[in-house]
Protein backbone atom coordinates (compact mmCIF):
# COMPACT_ATOMS: atom_id res chain seq x y z
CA UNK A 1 0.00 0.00 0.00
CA UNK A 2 1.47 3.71 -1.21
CA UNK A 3 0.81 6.66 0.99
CA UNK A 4 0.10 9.20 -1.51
CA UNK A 5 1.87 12.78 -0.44
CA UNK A 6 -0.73 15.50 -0.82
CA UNK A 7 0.88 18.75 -2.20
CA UNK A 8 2.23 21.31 -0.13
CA UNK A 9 0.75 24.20 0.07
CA UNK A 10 2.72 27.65 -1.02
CA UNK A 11 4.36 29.60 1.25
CA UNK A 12 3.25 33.02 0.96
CA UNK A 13 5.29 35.58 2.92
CA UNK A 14 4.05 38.81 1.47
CA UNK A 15 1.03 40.27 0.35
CA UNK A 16 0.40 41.23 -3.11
CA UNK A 17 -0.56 45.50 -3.76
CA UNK A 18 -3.84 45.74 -4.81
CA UNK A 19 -2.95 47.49 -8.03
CA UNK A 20 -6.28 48.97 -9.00
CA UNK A 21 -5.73 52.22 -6.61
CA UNK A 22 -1.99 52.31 -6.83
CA UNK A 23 -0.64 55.19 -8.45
CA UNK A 24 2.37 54.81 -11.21
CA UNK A 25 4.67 56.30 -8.30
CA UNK A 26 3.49 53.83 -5.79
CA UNK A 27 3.91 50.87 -8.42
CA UNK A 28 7.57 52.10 -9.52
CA UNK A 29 8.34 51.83 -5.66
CA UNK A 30 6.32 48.25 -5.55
CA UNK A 31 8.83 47.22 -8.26
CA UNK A 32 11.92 48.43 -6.68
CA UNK A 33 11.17 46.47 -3.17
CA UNK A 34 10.19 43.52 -5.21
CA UNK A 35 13.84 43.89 -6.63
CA UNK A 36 15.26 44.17 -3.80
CA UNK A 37 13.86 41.06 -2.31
CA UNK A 38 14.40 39.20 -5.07
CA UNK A 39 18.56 39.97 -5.17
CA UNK A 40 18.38 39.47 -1.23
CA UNK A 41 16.85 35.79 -1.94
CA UNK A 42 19.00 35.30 -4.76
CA UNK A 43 22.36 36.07 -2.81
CA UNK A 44 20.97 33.50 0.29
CA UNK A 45 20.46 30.56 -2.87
CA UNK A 46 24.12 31.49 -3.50
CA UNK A 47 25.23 31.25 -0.19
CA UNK A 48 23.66 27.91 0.59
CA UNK A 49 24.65 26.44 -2.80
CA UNK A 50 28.31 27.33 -1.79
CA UNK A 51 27.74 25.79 1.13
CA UNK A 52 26.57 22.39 -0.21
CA UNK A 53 29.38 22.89 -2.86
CA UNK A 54 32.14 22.70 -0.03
CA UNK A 55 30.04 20.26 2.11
CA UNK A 56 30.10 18.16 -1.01
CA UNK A 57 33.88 18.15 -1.41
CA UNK A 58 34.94 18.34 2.07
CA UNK A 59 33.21 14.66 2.11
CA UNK A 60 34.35 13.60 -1.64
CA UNK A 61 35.97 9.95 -0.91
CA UNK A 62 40.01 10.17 -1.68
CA UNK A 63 41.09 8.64 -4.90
């Protein structure tokens, strides 16, 4: 018998602008954090990839 994994729900950690009101101002400044966040996720990935990377060949077997 297979236990079936039911998906996992996304993790939301912000909330969307409602866009209808927003003036272009306000939406240029939406974009910029959104950037930001993005490049600040993006640097962590790197981090933990270079992480695993060394992790990885710390514990390579010897030849």
């Amino acid at each position: 018998m297979e236990i079936e994994e039911e998906p996992r729900p996304k993790h939301r950690l912000f909330s969307p602008l409602k866009l209808d009101g927003a003036a272009s101002e306000e939406l240029r400044a939406y974009i910029d954090d959104l950037r930001e966040e993005i490049a600040r996720v993006e640097a962590e990935l790197q981090r933990k990839q270079a992480h695993l990377t060394a992790a990885a060949a710390f514990f390579k077997p010897a030849p």
